[in-house]
PDB file of N, CA and C in Angstrom:
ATOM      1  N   UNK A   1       2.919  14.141   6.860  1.00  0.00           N
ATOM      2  CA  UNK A   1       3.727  13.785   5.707  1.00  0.00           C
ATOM      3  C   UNK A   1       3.837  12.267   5.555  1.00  0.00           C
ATOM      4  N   UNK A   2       4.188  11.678   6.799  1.00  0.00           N
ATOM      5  CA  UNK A   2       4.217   9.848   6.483  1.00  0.00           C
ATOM      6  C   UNK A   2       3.069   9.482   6.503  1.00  0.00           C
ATOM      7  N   UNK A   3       1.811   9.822   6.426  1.00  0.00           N
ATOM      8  CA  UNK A   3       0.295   9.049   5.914  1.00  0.00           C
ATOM      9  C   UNK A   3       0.397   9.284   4.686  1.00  0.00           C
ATOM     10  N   UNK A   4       0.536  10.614   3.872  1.00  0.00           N
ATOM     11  CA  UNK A   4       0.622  10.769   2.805  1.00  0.00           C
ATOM     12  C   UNK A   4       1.348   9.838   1.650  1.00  0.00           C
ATOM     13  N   UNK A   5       3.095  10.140   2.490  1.00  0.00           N
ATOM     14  CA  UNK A   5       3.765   8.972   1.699  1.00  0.00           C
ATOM     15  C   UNK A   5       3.270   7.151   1.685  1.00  0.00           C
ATOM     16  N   UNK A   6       2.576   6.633   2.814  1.00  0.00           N
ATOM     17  CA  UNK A   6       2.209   5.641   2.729  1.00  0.00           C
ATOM     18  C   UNK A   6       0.927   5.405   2.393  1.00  0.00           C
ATOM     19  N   UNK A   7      -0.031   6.384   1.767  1.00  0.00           N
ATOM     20  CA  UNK A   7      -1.149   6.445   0.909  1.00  0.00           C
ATOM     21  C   UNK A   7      -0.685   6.701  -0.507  1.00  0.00           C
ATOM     22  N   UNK A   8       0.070   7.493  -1.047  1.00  0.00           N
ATOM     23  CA  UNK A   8       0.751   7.577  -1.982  1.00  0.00           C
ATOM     24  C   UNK A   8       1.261   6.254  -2.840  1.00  0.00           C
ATOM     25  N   UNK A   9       2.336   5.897  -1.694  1.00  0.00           N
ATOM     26  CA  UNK A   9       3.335   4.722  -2.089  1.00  0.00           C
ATOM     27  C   UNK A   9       1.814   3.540  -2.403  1.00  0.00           C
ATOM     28  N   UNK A  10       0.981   2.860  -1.764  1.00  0.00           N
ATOM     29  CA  UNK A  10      -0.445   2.165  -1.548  1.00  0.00           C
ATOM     30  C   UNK A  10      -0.831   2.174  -3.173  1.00  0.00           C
ATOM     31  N   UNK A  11      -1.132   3.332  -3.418  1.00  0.00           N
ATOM     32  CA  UNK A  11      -1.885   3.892  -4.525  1.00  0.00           C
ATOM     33  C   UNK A  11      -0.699   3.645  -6.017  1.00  0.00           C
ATOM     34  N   UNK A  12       0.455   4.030  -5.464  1.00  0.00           N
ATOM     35  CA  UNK A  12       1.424   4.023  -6.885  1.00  0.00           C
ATOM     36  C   UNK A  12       1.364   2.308  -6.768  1.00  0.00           C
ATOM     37  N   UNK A  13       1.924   1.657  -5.583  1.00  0.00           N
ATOM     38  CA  UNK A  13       1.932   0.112  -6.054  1.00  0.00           C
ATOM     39  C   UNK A  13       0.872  -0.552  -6.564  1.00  0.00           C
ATOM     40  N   UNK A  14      -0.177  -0.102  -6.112  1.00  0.00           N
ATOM     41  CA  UNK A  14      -1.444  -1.137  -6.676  1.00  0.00           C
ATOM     42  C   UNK A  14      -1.785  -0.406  -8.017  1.00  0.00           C
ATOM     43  N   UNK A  15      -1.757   0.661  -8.277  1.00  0.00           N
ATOM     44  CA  UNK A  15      -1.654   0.830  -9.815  1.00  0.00           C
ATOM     45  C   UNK A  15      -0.733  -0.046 -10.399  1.00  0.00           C
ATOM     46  N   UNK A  16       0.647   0.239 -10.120  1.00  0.00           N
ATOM     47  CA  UNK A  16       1.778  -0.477 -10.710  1.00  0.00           C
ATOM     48  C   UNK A  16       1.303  -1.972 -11.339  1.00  0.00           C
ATOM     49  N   UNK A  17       1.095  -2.466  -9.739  1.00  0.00           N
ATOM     50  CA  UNK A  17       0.498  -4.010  -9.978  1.00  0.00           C
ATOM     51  C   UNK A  17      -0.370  -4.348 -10.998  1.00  0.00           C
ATOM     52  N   UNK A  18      -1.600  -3.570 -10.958  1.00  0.00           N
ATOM     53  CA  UNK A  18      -2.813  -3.442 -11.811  1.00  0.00           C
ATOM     54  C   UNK A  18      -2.384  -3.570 -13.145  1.00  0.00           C
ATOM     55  N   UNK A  19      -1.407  -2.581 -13.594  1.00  0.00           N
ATOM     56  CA  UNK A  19      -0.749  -2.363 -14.773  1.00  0.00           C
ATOM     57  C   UNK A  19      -0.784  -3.932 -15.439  1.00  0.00           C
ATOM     58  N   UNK A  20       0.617  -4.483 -14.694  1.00  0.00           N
ATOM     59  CA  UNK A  20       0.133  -6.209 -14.764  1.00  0.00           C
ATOM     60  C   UNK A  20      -0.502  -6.770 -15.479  1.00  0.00           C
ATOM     61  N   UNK A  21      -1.472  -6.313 -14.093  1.00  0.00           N
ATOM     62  CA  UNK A  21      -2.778  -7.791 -14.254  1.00  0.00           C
ATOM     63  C   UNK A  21      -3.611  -7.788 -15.263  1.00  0.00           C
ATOM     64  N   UNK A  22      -3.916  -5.972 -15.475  1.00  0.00           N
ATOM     65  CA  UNK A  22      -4.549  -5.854 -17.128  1.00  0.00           C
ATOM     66  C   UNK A  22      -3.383  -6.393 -18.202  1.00  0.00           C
ATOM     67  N   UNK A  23      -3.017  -6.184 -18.209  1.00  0.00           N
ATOM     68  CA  UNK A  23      -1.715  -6.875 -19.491  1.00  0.00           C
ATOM     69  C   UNK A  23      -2.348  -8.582 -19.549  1.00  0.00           C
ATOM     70  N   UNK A  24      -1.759  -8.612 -18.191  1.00  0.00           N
ATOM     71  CA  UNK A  24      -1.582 -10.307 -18.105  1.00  0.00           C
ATOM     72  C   UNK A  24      -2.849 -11.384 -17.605  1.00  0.00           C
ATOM     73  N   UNK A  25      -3.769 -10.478 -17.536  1.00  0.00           N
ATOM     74  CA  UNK A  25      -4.661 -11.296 -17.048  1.00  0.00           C
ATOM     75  C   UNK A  25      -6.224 -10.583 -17.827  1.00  0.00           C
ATOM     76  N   UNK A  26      -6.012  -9.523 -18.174  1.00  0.00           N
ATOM     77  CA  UNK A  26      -7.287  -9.013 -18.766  1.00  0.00           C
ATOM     78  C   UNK A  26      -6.913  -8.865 -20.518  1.00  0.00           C
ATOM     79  N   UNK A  27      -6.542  -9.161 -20.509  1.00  0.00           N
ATOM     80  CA  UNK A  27      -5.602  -8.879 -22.235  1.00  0.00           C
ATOM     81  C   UNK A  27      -5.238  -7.649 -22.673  1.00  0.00           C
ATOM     82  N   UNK A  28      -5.080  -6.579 -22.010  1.00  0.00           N
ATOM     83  CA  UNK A  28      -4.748  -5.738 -22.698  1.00  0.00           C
ATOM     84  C   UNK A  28      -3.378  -5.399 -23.123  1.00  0.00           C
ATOM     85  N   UNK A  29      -3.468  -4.298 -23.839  1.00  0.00           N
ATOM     86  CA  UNK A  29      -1.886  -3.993 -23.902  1.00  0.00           C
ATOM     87  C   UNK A  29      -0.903  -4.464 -23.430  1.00  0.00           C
ATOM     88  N   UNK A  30       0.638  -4.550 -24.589  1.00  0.00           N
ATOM     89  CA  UNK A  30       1.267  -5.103 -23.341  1.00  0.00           C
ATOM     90  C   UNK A  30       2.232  -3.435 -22.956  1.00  0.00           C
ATOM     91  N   UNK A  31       1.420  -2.068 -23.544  1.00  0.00           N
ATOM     92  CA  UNK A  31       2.024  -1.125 -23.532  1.00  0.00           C
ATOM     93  C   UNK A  31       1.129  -0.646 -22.062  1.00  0.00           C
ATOM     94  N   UNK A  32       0.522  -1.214 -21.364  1.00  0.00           N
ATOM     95  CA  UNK A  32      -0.057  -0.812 -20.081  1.00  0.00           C
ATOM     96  C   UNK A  32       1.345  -1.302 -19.295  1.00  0.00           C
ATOM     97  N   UNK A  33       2.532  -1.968 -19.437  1.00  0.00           N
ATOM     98  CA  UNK A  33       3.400  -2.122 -18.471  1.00  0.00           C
ATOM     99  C   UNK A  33       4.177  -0.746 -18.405  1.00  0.00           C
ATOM    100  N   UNK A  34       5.126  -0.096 -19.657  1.00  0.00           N
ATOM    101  CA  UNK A  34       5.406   1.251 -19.242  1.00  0.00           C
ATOM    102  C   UNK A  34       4.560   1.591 -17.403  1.00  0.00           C
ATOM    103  N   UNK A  35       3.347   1.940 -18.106  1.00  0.00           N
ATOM    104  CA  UNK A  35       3.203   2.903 -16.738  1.00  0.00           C
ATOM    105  C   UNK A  35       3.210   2.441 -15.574  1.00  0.00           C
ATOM    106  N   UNK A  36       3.267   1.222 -15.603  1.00  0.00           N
ATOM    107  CA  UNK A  36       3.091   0.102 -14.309  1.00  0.00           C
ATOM    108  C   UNK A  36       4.094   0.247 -14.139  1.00  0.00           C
ATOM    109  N   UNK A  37       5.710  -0.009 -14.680  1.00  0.00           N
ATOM    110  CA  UNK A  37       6.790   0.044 -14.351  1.00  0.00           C
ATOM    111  C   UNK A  37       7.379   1.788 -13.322  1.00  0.00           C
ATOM    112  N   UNK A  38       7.015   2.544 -14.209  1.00  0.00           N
ATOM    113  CA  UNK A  38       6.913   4.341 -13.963  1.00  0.00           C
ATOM    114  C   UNK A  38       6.188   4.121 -11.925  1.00  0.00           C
ATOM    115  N   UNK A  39       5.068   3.737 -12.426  1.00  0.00           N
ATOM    116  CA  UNK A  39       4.289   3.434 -10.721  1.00  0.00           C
ATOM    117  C   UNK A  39       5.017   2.455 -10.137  1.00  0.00           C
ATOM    118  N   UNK A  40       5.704   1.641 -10.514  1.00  0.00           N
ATOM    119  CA  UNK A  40       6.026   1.122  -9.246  1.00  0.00           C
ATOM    120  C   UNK A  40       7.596   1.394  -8.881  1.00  0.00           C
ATOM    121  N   UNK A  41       8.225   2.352  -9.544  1.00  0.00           N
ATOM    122  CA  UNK A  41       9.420   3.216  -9.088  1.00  0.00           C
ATOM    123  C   UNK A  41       8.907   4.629  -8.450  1.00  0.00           C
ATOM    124  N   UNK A  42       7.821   5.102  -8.396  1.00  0.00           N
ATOM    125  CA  UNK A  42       7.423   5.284  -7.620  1.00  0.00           C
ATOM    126  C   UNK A  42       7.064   5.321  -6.304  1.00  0.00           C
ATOM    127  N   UNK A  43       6.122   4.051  -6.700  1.00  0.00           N
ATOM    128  CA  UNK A  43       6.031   3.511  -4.631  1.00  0.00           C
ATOM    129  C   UNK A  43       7.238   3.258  -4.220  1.00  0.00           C
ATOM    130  N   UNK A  44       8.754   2.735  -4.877  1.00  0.00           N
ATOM    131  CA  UNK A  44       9.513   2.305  -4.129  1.00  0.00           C
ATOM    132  C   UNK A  44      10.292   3.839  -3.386  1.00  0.00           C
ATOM    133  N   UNK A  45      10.201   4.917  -4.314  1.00  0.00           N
ATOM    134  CA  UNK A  45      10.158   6.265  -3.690  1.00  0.00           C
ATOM    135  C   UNK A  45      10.046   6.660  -2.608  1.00  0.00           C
ATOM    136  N   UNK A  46       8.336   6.472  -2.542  1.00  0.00           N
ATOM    137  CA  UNK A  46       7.457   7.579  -1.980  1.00  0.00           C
ATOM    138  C   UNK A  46       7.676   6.494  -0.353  1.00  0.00           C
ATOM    139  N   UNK A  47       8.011   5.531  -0.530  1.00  0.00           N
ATOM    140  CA  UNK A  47       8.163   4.271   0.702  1.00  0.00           C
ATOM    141  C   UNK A  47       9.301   4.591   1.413  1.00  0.00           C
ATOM    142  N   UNK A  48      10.671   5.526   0.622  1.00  0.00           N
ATOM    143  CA  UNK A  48      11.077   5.872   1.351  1.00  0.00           C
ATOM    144  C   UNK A  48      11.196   7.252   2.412  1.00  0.00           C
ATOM    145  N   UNK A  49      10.336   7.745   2.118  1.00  0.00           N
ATOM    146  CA  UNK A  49      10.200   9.184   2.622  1.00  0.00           C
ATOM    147  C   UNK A  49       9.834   8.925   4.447  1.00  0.00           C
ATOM    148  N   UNK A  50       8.848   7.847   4.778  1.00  0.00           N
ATOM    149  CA  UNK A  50       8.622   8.307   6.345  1.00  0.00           C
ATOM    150  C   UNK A  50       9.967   7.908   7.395  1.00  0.00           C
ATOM    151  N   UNK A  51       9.496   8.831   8.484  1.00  0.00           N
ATOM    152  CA  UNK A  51      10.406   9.171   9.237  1.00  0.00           C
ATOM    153  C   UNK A  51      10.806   7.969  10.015  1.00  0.00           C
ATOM    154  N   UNK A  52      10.557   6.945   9.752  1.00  0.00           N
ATOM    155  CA  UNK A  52      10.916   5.689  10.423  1.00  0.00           C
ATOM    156  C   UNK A  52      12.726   4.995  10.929  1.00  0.00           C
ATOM    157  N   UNK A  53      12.818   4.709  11.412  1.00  0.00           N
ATOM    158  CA  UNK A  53      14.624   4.829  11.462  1.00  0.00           C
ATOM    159  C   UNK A  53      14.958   3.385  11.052  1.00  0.00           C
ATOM    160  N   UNK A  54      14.121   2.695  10.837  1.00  0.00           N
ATOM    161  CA  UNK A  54      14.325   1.047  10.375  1.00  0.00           C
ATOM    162  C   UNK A  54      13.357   0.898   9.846  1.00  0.00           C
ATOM    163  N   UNK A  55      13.460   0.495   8.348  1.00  0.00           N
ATOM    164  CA  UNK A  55      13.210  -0.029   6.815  1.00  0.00           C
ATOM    165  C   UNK A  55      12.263  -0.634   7.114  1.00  0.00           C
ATOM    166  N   UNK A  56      12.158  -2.110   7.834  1.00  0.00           N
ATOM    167  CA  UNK A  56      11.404  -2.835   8.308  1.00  0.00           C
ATOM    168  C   UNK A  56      10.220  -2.655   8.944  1.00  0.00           C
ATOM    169  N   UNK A  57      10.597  -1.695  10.171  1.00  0.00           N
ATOM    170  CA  UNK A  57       9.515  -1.236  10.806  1.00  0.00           C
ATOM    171  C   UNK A  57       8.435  -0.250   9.872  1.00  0.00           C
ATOM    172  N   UNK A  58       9.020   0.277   9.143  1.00  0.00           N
ATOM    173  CA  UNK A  58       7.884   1.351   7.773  1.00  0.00           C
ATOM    174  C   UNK A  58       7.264   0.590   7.158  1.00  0.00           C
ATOM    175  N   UNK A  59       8.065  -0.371   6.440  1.00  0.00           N
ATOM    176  CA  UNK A  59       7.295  -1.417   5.715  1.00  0.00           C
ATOM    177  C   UNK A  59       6.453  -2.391   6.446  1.00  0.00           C
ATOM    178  N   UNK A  60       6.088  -2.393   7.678  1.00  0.00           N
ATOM    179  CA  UNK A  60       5.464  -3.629   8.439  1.00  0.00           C
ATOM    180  C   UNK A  60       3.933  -2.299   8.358  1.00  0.00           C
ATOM    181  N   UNK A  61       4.494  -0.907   8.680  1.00  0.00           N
ATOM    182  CA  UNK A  61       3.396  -0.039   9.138  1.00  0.00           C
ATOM    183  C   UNK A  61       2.915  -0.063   7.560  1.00  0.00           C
ATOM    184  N   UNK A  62       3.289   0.068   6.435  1.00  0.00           N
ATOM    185  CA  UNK A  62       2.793   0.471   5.573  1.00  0.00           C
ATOM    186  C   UNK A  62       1.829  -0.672   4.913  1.00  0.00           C
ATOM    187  N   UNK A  63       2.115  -1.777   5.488  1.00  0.00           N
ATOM    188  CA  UNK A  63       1.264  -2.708   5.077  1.00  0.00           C
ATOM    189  C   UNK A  63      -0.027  -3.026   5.361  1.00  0.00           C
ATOM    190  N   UNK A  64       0.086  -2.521   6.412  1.00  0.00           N
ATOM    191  CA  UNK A  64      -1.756  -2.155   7.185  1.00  0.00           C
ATOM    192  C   UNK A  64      -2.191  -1.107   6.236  1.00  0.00           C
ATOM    193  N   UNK A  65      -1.592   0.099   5.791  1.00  0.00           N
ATOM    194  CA  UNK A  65      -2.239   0.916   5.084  1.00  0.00           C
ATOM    195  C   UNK A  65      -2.492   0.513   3.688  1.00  0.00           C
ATOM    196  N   UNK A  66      -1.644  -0.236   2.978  1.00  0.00           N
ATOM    197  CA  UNK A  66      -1.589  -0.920   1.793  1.00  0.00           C
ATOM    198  C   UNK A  66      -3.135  -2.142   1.808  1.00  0.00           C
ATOM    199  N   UNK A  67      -3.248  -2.595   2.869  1.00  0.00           N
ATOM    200  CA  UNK A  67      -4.137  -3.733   2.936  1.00  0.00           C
ATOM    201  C   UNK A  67      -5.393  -2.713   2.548  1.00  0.00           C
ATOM    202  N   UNK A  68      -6.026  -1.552   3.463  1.00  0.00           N
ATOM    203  CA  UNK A  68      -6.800  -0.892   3.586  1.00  0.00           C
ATOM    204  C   UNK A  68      -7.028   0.013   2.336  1.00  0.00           C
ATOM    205  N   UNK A  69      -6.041   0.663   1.725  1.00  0.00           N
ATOM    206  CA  UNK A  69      -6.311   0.956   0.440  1.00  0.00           C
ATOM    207  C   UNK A  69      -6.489  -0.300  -0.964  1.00  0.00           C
ATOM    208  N   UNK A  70      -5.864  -1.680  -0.294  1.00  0.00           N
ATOM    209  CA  UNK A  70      -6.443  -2.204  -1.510  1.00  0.00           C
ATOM    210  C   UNK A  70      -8.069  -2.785  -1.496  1.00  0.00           C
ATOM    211  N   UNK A  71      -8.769  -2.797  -0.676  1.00  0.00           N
ATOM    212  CA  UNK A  71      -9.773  -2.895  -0.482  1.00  0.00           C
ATOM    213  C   UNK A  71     -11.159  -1.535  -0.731  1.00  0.00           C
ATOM    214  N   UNK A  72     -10.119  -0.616  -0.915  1.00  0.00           N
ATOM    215  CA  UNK A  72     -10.519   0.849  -1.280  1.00  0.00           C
ATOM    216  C   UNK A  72     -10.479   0.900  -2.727  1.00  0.00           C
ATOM    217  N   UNK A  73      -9.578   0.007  -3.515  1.00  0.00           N
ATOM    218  CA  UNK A  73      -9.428   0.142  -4.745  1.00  0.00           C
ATOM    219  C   UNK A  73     -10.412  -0.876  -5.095  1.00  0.00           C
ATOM    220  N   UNK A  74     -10.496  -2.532  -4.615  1.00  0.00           N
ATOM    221  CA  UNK A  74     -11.630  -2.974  -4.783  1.00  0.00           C
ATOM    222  C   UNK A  74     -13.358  -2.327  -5.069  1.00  0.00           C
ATOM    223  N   UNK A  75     -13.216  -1.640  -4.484  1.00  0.00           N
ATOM    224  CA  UNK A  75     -14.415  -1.083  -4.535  1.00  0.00           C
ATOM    225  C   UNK A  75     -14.428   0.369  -5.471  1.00  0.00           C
ATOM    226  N   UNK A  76     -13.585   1.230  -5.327  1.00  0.00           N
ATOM    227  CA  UNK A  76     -13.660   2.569  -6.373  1.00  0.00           C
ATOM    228  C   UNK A  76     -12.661   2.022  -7.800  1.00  0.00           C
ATOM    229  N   UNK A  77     -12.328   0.986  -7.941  1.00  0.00           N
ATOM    230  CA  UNK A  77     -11.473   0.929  -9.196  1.00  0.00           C
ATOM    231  C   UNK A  77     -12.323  -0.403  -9.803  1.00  0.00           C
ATOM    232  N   UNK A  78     -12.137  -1.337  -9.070  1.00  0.00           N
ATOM    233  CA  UNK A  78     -13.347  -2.691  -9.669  1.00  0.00           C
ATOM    234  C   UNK A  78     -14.577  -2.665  -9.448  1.00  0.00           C
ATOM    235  N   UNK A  79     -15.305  -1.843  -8.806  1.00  0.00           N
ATOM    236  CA  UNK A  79     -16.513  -1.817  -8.623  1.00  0.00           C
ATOM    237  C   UNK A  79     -17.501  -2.862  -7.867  1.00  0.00           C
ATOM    238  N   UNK A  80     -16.437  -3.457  -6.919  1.00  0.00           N
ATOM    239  CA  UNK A  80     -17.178  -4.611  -6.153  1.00  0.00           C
ATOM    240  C   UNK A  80     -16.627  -3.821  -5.041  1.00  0.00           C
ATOM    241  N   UNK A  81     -18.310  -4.108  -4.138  1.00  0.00           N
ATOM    242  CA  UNK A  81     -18.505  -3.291  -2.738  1.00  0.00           C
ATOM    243  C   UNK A  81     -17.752  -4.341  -1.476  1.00  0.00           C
ATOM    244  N   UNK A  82     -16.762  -3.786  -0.973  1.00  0.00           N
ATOM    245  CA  UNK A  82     -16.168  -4.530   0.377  1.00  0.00           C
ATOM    246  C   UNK A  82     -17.267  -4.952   0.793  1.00  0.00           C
ATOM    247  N   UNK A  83     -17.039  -6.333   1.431  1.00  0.00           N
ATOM    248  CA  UNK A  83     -18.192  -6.535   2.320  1.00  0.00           C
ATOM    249  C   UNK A  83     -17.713  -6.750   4.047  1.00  0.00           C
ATOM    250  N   UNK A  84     -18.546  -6.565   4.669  1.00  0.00           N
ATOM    251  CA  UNK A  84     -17.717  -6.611   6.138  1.00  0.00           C
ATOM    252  C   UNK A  84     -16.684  -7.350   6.555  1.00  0.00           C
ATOM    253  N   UNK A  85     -16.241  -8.604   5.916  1.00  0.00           N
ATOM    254  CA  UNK A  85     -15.034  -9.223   6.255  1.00  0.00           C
ATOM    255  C   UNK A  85     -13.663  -8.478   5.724  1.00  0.00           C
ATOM    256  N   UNK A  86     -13.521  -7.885   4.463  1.00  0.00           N
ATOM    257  CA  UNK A  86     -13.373  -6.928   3.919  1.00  0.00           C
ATOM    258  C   UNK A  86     -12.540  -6.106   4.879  1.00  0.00           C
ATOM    259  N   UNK A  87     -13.753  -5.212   5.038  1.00  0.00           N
ATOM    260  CA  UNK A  87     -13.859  -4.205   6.156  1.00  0.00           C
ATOM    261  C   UNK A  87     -13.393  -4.314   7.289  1.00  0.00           C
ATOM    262  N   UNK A  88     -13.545  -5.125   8.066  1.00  0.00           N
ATOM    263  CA  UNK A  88     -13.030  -5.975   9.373  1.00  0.00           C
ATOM    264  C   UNK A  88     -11.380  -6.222   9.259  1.00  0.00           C
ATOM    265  N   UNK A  89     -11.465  -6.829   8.250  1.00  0.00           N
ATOM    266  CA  UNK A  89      -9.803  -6.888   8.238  1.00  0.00           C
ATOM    267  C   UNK A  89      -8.928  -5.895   7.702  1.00  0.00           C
ATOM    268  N   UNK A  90      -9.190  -5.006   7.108  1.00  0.00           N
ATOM    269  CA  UNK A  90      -8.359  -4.038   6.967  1.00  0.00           C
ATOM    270  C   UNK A  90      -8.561  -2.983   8.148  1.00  0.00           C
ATOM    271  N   UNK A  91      -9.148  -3.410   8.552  1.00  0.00           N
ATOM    272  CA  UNK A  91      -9.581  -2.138  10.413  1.00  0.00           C
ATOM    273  C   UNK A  91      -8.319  -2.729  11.110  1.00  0.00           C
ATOM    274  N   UNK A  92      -8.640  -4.264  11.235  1.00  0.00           N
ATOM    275  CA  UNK A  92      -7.841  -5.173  12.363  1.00  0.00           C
ATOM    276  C   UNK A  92      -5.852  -4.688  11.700  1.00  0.00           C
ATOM    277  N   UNK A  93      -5.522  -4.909  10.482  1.00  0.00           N
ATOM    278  CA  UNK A  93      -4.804  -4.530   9.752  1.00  0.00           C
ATOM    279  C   UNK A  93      -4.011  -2.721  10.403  1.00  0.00           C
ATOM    280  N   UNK A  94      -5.110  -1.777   9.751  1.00  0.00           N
ATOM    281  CA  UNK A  94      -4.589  -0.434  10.313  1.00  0.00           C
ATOM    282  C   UNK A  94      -4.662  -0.403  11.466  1.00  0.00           C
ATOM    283  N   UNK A  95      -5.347  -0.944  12.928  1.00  0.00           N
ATOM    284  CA  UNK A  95      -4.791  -1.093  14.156  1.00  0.00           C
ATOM    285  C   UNK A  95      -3.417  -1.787  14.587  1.00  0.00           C
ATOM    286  N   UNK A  96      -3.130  -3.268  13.591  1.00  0.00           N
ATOM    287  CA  UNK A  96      -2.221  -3.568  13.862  1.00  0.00           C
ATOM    288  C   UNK A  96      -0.606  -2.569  13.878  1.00  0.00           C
ATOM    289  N   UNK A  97      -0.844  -1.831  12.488  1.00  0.00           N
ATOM    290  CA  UNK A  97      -0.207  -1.018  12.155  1.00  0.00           C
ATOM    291  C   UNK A  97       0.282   0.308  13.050  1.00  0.00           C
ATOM    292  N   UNK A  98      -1.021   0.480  13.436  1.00  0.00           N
ATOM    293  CA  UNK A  98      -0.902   1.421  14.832  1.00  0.00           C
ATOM    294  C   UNK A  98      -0.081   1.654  15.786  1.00  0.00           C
ATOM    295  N   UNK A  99      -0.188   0.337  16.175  1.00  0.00           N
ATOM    296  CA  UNK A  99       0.345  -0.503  16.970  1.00  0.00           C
ATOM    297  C   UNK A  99       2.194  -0.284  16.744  1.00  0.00           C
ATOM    298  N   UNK A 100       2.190  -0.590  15.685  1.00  0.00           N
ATOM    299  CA  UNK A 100       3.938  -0.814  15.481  1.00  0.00           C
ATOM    300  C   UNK A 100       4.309   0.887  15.249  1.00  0.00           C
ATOM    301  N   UNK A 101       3.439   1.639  14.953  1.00  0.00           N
ATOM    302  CA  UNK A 101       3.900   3.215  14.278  1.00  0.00           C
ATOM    303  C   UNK A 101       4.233   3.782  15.988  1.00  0.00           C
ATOM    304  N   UNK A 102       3.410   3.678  16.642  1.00  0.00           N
ATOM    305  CA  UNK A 102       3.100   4.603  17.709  1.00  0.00           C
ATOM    306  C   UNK A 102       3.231   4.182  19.133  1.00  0.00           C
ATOM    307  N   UNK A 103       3.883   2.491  18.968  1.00  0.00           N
ATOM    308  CA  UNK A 103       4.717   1.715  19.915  1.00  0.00           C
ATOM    309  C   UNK A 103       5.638   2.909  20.641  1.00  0.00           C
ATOM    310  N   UNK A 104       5.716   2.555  21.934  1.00  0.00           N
ATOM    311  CA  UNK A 104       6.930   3.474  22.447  1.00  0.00           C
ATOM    312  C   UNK A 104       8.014   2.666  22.210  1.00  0.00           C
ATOM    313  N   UNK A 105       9.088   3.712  21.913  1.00  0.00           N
ATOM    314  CA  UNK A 105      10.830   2.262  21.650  1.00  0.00           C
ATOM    315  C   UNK A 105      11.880   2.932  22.698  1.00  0.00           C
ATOM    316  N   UNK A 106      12.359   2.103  23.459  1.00  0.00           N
ATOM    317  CA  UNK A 106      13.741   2.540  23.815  1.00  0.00           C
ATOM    318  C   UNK A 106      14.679   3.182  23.050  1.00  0.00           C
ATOM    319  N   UNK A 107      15.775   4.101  23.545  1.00  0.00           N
ATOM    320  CA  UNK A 107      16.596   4.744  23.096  1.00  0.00           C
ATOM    321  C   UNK A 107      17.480   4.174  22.277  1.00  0.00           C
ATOM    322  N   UNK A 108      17.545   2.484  22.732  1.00  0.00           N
ATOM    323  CA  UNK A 108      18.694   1.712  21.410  1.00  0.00           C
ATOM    324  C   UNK A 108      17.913   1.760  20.430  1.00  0.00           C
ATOM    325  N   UNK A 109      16.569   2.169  19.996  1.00  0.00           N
ATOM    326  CA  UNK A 109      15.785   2.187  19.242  1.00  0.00           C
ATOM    327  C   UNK A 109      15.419   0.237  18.623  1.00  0.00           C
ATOM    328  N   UNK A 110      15.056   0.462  19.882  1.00  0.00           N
ATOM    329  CA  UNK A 110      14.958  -1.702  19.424  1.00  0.00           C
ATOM    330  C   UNK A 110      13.305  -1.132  19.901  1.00  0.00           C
TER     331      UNK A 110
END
C-alpha cells in the first residue's frame, strides 16, 4: 500500500507541476491549471496515507521515489531517453530512500 501511495502521490505531483509549466512555460491554456490544481490536492492526499509515524521521515522516503519517477516521466511523457547519469542517480536516490524506510528505529521511535 505505501509504494503505491508514494507512486501515486510522484505521479499526481508531477502532473500537477506539469500542469504549470505547460501554462507557463509552453503557452498553453491557462485552463490546464484547474487540473494541475485537482493533482496536486491529490498528491498532498495520497502523501498522507503511508504508514510512517513522522511526516518527515515519509517525505524524505518519498523523495527518492519522486526523483525516480521524475526521470520516468522524462522519458514516457517528454520523450527524452534518461541517460545513465539519469539513471545512476535516481538508483543512488531510491537506495538512499531505502535506507531511511527500512532503517531499524528504537522504541522512542527516534
Amino acid at each position: 500500500m505505501t509504494a503505491f501511495a508514494f507512486l501515486g502521490a510522484a505521479l499526481a505531483e508531477i502532473a500537477g507541476c506539469f500542469a504549470f509549466w505547460a501554462w507557463l512555460r509552453l503557452g498553453r491554456s491557462m485552463w490546464w491549471i484547474a487540473p494541475g490544481i485537482l493533482s496536486l490536492c491529490l498528491f498532498a492526499y495520497l502523501l498522507t496515507l503511508p504508514t510512517a509515524q513522522q511526516a518527515g521521515r515519509s517525505y524524505a522516503v518519498y523523495g527518492g521515489v519522486y526523483i525516480a519517477s521524475a526521470v520516468l516521466w522524462l522519458w514516457l511523457a517528454e520523450g527524452t531517453k534518461p541517460d545513465r547519469w539519469d539513471i545512476l542517480g535516481a538508483c543512488v536516490c531510491l537506495a538512499g530512500a531505502a535506507i531511511i524506510y527500512f532503517g531499524p528505529r528504537i522504541a522512542s521511535g527516534t
